[in-house]
PDB file of N, CA and C in Angstrom:
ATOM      1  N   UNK A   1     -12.215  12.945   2.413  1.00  0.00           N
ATOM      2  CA  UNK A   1     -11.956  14.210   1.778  1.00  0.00           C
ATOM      3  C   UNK A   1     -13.132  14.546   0.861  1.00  0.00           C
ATOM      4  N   UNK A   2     -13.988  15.939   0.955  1.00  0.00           N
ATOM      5  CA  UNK A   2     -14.578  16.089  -0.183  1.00  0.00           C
ATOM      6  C   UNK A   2     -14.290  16.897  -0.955  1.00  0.00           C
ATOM      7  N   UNK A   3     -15.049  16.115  -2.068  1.00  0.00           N
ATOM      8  CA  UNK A   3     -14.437  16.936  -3.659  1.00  0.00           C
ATOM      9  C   UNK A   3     -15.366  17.664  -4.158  1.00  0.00           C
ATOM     10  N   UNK A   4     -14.685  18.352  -4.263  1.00  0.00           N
ATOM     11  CA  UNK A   4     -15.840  20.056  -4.931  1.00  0.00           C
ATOM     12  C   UNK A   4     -16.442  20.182  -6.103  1.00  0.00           C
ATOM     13  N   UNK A   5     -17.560  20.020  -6.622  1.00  0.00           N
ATOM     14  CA  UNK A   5     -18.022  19.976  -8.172  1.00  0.00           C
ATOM     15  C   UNK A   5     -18.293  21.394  -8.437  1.00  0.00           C
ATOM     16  N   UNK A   6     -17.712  21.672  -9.195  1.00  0.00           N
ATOM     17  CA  UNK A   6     -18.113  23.088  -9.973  1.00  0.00           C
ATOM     18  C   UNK A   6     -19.104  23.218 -10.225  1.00  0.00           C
ATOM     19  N   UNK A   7     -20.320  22.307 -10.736  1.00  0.00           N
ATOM     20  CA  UNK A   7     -21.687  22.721 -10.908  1.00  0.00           C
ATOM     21  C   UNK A   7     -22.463  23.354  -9.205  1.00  0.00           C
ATOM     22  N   UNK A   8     -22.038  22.405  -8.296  1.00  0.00           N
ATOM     23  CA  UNK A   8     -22.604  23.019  -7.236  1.00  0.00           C
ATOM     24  C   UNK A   8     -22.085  23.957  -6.594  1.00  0.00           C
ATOM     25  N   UNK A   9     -20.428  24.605  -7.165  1.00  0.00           N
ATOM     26  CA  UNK A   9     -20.150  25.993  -6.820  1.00  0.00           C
ATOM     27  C   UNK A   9     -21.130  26.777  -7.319  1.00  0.00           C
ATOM     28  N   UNK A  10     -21.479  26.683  -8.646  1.00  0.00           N
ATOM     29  CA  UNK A  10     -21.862  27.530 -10.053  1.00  0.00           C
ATOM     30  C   UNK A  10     -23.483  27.749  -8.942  1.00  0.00           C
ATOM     31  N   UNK A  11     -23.810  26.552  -9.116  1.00  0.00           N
ATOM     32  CA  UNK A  11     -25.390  27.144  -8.414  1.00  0.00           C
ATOM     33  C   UNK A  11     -25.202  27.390  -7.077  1.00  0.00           C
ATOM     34  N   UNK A  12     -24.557  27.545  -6.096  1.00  0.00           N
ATOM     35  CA  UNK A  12     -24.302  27.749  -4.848  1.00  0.00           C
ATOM     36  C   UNK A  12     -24.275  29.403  -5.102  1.00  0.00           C
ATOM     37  N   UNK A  13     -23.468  29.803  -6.125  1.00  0.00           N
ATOM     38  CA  UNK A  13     -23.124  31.303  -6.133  1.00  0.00           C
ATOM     39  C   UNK A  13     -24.443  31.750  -7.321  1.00  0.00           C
ATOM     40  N   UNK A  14     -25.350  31.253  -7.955  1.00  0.00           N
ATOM     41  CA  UNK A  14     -26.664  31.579  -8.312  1.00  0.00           C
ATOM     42  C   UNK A  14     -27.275  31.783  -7.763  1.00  0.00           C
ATOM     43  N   UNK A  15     -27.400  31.029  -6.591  1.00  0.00           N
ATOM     44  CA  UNK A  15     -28.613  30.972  -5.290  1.00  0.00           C
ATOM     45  C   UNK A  15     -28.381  32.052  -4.675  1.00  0.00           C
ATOM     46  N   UNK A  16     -26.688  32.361  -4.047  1.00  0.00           N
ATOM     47  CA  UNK A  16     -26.503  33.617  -3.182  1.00  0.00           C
ATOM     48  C   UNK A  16     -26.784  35.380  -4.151  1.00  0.00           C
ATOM     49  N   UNK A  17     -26.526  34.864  -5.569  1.00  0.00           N
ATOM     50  CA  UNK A  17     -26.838  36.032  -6.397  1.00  0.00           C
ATOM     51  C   UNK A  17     -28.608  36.677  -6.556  1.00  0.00           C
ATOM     52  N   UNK A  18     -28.968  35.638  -6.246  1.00  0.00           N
ATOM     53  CA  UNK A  18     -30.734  35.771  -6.404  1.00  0.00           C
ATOM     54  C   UNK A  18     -31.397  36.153  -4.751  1.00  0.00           C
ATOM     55  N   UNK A  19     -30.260  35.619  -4.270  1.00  0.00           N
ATOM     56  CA  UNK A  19     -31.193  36.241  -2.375  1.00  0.00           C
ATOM     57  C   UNK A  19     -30.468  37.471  -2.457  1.00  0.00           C
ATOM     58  N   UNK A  20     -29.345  37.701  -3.165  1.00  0.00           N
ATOM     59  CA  UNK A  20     -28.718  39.171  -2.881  1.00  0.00           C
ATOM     60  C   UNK A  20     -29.619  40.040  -3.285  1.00  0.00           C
ATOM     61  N   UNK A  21     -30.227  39.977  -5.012  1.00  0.00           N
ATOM     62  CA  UNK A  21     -30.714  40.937  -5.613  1.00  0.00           C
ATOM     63  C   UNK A  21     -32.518  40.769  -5.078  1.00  0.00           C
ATOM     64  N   UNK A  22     -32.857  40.307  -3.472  1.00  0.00           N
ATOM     65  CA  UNK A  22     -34.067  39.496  -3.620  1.00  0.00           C
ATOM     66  C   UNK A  22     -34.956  40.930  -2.546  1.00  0.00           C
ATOM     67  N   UNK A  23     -33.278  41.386  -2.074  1.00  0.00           N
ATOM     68  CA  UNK A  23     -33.427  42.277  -0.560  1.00  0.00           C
ATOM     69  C   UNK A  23     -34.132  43.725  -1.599  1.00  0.00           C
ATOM     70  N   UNK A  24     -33.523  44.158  -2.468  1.00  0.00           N
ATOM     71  CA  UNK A  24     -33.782  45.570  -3.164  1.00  0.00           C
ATOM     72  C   UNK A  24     -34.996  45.354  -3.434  1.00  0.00           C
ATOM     73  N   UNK A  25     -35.765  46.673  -3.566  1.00  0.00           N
ATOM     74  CA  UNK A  25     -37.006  46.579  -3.885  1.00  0.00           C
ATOM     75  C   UNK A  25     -37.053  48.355  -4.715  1.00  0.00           C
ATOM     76  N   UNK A  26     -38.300  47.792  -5.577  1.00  0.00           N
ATOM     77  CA  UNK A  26     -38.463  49.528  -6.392  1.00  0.00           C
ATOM     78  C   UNK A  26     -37.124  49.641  -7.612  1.00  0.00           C
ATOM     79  N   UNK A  27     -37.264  50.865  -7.433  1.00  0.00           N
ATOM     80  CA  UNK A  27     -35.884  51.448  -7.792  1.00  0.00           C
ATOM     81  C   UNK A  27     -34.796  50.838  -7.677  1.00  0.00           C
ATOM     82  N   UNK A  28     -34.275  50.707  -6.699  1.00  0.00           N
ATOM     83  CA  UNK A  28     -33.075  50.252  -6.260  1.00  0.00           C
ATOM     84  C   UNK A  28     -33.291  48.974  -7.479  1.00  0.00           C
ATOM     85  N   UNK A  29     -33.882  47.913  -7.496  1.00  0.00           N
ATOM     86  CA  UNK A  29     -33.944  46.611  -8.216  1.00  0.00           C
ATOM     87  C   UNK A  29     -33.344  46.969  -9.661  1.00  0.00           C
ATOM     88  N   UNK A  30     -34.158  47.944  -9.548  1.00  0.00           N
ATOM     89  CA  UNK A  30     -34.307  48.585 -11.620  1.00  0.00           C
ATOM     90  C   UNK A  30     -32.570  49.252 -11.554  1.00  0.00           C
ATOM     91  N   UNK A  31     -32.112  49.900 -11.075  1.00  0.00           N
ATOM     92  CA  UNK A  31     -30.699  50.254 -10.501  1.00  0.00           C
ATOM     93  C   UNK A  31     -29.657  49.068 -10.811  1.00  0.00           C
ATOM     94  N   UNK A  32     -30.041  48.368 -10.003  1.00  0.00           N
ATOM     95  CA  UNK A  32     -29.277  46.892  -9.840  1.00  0.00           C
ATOM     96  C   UNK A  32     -29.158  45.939 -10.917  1.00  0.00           C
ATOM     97  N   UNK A  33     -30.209  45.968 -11.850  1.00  0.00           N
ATOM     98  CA  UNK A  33     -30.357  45.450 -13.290  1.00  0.00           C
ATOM     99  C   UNK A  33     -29.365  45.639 -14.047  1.00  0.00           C
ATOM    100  N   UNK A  34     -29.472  47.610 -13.939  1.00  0.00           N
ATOM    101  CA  UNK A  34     -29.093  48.546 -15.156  1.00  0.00           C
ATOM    102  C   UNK A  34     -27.594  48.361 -15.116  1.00  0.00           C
ATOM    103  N   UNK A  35     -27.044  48.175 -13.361  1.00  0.00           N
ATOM    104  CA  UNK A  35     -26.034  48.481 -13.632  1.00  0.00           C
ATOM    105  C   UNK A  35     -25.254  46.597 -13.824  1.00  0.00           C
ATOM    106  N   UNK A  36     -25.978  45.902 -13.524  1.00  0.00           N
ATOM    107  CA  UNK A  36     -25.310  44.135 -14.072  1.00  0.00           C
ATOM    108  C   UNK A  36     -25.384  44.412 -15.701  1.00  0.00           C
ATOM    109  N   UNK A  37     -26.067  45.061 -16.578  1.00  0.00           N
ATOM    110  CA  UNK A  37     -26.440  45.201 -18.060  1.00  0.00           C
ATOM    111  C   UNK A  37     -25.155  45.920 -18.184  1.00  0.00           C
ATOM    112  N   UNK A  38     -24.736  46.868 -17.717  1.00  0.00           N
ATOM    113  CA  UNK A  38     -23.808  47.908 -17.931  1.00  0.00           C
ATOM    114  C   UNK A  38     -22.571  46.336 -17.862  1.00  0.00           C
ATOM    115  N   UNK A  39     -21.980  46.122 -17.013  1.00  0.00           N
ATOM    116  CA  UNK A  39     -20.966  44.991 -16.304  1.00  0.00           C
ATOM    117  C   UNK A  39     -21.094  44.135 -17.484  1.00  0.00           C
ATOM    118  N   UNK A  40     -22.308  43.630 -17.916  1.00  0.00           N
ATOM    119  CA  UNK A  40     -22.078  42.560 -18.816  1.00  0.00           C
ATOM    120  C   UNK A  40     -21.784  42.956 -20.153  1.00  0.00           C
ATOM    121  N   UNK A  41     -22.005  44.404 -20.747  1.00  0.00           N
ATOM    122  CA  UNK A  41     -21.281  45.208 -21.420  1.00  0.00           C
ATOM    123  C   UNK A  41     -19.743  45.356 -21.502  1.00  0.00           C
ATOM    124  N   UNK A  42     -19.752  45.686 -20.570  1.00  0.00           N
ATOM    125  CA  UNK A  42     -17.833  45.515 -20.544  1.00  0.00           C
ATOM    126  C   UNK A  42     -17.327  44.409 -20.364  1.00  0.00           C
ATOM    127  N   UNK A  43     -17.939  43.358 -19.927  1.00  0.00           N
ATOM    128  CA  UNK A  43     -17.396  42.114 -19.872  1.00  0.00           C
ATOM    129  C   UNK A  43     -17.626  41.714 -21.891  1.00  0.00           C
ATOM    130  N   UNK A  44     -18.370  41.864 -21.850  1.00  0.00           N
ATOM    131  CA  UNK A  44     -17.988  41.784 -24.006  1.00  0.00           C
ATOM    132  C   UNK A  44     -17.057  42.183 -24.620  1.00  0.00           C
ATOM    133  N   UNK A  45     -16.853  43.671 -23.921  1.00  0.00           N
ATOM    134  CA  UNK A  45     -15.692  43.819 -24.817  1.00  0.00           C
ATOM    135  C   UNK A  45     -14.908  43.356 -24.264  1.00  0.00           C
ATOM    136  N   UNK A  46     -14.231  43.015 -23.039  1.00  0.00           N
ATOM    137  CA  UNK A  46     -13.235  42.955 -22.294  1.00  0.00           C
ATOM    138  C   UNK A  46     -12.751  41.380 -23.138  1.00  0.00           C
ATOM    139  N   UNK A  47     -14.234  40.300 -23.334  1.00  0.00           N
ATOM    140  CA  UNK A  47     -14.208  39.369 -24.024  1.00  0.00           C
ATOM    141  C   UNK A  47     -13.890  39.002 -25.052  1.00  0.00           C
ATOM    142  N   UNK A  48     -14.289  40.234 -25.757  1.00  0.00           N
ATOM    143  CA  UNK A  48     -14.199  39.980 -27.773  1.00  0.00           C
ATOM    144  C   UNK A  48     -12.472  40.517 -27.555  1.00  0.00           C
ATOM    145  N   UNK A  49     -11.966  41.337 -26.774  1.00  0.00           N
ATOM    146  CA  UNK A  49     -10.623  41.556 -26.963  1.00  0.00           C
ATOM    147  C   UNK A  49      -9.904  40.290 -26.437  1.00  0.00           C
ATOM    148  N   UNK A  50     -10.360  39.685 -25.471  1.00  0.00           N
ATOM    149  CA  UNK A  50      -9.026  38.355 -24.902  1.00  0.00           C
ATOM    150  C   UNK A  50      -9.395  37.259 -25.498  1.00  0.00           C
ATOM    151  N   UNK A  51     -10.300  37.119 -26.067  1.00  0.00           N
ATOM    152  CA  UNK A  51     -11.135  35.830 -26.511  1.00  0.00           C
ATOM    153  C   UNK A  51     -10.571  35.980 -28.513  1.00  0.00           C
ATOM    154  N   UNK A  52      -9.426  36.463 -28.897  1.00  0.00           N
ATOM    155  CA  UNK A  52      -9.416  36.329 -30.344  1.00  0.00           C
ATOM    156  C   UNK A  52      -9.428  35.054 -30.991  1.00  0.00           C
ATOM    157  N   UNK A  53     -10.351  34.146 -31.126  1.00  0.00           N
ATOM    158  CA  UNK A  53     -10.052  32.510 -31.554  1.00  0.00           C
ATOM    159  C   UNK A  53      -9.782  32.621 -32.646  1.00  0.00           C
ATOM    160  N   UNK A  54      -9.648  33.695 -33.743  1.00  0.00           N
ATOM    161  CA  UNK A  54      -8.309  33.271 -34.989  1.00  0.00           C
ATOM    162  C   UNK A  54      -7.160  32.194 -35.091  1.00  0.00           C
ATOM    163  N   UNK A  55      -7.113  31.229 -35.478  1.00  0.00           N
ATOM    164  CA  UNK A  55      -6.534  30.325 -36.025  1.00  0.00           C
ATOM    165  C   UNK A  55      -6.073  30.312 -37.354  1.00  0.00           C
ATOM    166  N   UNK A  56      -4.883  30.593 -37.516  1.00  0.00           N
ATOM    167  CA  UNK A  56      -4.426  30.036 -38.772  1.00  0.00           C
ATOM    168  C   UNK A  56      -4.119  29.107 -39.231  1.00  0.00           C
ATOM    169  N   UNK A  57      -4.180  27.798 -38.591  1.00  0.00           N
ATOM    170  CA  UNK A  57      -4.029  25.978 -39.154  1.00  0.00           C
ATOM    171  C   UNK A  57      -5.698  25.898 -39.397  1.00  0.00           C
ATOM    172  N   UNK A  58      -6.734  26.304 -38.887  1.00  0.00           N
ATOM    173  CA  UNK A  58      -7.664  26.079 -39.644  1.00  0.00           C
ATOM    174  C   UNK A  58      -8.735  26.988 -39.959  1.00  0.00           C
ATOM    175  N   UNK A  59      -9.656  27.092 -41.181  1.00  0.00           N
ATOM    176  CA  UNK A  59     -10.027  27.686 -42.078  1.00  0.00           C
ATOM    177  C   UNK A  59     -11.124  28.183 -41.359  1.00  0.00           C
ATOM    178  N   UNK A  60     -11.827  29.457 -41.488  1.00  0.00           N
ATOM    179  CA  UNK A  60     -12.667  30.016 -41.317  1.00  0.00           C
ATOM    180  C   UNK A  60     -14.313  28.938 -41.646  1.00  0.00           C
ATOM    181  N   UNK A  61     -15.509  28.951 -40.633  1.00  0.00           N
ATOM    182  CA  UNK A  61     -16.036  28.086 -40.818  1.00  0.00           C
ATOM    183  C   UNK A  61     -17.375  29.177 -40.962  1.00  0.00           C
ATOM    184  N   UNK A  62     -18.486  28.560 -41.665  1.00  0.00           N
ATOM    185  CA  UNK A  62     -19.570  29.539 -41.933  1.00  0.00           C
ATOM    186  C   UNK A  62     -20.325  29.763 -41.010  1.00  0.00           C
ATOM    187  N   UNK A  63     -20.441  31.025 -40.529  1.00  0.00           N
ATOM    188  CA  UNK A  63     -21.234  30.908 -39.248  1.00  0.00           C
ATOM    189  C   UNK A  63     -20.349  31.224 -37.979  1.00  0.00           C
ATOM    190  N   UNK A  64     -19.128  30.992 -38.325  1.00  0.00           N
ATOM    191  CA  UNK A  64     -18.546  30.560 -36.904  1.00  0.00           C
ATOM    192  C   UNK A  64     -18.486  31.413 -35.767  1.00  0.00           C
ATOM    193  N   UNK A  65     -18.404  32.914 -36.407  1.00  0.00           N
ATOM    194  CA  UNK A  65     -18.191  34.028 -35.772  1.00  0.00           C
ATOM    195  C   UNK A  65     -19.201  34.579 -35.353  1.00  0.00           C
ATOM    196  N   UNK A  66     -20.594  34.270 -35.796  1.00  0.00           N
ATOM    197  CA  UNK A  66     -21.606  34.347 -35.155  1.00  0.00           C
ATOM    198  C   UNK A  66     -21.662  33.641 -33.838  1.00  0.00           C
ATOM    199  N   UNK A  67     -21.618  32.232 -34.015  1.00  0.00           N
ATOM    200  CA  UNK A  67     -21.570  31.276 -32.767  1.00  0.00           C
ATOM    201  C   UNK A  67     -20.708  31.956 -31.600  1.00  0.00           C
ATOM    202  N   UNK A  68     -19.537  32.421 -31.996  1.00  0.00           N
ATOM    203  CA  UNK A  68     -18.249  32.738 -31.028  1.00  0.00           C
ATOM    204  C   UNK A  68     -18.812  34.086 -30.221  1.00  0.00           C
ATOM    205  N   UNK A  69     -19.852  34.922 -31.638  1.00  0.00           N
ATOM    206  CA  UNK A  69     -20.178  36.086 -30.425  1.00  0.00           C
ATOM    207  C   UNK A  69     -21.053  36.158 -29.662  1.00  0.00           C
ATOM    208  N   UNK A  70     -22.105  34.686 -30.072  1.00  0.00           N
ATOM    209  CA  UNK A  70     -23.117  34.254 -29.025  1.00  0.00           C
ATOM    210  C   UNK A  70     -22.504  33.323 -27.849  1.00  0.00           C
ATOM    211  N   UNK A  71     -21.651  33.601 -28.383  1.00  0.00           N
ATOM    212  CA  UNK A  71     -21.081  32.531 -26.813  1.00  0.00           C
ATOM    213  C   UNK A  71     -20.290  33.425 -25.865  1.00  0.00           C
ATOM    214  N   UNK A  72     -19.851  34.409 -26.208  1.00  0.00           N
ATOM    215  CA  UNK A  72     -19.100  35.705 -25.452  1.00  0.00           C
ATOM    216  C   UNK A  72     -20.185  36.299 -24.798  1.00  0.00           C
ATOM    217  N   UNK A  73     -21.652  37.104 -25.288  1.00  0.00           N
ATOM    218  CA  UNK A  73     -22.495  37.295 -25.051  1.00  0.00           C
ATOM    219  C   UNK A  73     -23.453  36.766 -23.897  1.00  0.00           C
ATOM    220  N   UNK A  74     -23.664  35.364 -23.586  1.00  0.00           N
ATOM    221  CA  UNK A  74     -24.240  34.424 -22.886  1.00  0.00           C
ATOM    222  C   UNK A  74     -22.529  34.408 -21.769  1.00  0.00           C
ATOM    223  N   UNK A  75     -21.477  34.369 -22.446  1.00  0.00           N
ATOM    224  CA  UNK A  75     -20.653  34.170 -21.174  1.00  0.00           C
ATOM    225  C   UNK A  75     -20.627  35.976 -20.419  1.00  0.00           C
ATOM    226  N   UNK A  76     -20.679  36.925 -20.713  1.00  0.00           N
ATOM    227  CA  UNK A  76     -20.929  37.973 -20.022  1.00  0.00           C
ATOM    228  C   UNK A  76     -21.924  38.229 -19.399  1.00  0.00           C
ATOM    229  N   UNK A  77     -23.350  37.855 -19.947  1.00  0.00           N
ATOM    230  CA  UNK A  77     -24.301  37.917 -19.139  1.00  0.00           C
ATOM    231  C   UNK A  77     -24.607  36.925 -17.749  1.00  0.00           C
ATOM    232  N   UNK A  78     -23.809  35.710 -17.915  1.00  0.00           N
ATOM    233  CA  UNK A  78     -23.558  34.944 -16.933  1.00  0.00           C
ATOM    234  C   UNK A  78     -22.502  35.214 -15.467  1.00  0.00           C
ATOM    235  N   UNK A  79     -21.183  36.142 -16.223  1.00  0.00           N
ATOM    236  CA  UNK A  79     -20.379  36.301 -15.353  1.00  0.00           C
ATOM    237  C   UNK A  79     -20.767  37.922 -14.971  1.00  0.00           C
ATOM    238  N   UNK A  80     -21.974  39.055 -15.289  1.00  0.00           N
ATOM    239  CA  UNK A  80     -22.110  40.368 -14.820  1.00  0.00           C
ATOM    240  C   UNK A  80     -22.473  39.873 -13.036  1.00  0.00           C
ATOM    241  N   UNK A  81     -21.967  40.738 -12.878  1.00  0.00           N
ATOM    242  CA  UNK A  81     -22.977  41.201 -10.916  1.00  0.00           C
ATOM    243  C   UNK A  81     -21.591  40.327 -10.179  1.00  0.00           C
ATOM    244  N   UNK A  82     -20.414  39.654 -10.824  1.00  0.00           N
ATOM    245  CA  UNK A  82     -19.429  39.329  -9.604  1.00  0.00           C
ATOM    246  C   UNK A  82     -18.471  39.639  -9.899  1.00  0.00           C
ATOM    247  N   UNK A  83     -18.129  40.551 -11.268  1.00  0.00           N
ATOM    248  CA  UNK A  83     -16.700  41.264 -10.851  1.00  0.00           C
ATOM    249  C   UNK A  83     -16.556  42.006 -10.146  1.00  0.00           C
ATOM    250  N   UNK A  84     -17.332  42.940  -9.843  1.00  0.00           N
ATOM    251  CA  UNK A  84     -17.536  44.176  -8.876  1.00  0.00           C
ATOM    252  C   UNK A  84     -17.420  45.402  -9.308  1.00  0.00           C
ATOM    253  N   UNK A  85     -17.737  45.656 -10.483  1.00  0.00           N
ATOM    254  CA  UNK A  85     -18.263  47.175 -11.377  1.00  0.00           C
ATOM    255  C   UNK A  85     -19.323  47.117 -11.165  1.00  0.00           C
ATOM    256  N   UNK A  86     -20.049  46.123 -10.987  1.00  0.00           N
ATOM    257  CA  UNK A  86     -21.884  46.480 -11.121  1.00  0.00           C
ATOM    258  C   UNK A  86     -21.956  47.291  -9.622  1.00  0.00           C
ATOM    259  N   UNK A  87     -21.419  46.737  -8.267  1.00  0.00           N
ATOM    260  CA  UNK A  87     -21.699  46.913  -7.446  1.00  0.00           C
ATOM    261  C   UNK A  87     -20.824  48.435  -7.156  1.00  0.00           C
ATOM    262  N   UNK A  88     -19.863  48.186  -7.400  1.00  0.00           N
ATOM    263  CA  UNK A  88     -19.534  49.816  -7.446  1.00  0.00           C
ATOM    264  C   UNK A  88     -20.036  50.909  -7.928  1.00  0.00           C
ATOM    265  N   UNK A  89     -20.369  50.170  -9.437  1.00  0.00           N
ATOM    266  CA  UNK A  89     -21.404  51.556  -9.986  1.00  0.00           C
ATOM    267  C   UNK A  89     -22.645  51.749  -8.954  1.00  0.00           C
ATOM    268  N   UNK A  90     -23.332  50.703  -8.625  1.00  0.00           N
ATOM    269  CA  UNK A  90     -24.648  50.756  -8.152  1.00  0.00           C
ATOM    270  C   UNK A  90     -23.782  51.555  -6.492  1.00  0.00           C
ATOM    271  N   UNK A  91     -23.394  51.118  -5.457  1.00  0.00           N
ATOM    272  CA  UNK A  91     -23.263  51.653  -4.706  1.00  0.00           C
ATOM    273  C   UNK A  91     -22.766  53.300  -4.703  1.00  0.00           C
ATOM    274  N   UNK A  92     -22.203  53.947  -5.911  1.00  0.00           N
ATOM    275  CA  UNK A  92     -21.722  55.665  -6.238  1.00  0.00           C
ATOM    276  C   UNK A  92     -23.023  55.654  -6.736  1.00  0.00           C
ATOM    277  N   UNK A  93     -23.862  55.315  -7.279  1.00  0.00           N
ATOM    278  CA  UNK A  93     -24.654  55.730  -7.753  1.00  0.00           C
ATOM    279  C   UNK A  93     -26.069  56.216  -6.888  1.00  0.00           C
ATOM    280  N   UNK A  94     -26.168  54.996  -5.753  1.00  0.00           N
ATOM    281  CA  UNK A  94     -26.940  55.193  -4.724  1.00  0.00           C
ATOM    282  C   UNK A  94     -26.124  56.482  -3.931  1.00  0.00           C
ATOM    283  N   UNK A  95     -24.924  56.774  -3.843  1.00  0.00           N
ATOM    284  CA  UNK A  95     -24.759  57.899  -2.660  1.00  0.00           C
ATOM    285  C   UNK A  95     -24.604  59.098  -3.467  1.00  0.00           C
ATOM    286  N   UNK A  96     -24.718  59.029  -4.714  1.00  0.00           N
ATOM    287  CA  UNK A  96     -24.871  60.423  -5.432  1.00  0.00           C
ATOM    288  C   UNK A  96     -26.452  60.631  -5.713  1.00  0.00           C
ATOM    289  N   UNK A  97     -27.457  59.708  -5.774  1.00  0.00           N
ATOM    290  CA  UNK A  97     -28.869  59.971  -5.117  1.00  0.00           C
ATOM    291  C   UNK A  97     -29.137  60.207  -3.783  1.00  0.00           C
ATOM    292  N   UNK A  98     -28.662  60.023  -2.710  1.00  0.00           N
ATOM    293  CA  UNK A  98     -28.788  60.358  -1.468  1.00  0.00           C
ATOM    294  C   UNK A  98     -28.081  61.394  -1.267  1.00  0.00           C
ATOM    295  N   UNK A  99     -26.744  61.975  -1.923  1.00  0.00           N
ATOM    296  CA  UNK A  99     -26.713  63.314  -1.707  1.00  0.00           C
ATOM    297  C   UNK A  99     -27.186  64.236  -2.540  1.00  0.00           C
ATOM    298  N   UNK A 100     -28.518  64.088  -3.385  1.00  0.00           N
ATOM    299  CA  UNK A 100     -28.895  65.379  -3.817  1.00  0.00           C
ATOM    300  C   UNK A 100     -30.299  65.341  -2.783  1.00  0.00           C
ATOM    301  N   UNK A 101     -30.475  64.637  -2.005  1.00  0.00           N
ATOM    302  CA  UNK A 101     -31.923  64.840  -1.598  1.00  0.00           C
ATOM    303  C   UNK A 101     -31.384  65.346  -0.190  1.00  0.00           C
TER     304      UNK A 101
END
């Protein structure tokens, strides 16, 4: 039986994310950026709202909330381009450029 390591899911689906974005060229690339930046945007907030680590058994720590929003931050920019807003935006966005030309 083999057993599945999450690290080699994690880079298995890095590798397929980097030949995906490898095909666009020009525009389209700069497109494809804008709209994973956009995705990892809403994945923050979507984050800072489900992610409340308030605890009341223990005390507020200095710094902490800094750390917590660098770690929401780095986890959105990690998880943009596979929920499928980036690609939706980017795909309406490509056929509302192809229908003005």
């Amino acid at each position: 039986m083999n057993k599945i390591d999450a690290g080699m899911l994690y880079n298995n689906y890095n590798v397929d994310k980097v030949l995906k974005n490898q095909d666009l060229k020009g525009d389209d690339k700069v497109l494809k950026e804008q709209t994973d930046a956009f995705e990892s945007l809403v994945l923050k907030f979507l984050l800072d709202t489900s992610l409340k680590l308030d605890d009341p058994l223990y005390p507020k720590q200095a710094g902490g909330e800094i750390y917590q929003s660098m770690y929401k931050e780095s986890l959105s920019k990690q998880l943009s381009g596979s929920f499928g807003y980036s690609e939706l935006l980017f795909n309406f966005l490509k056929e509302q450029q192809l229908g003005k030309r």
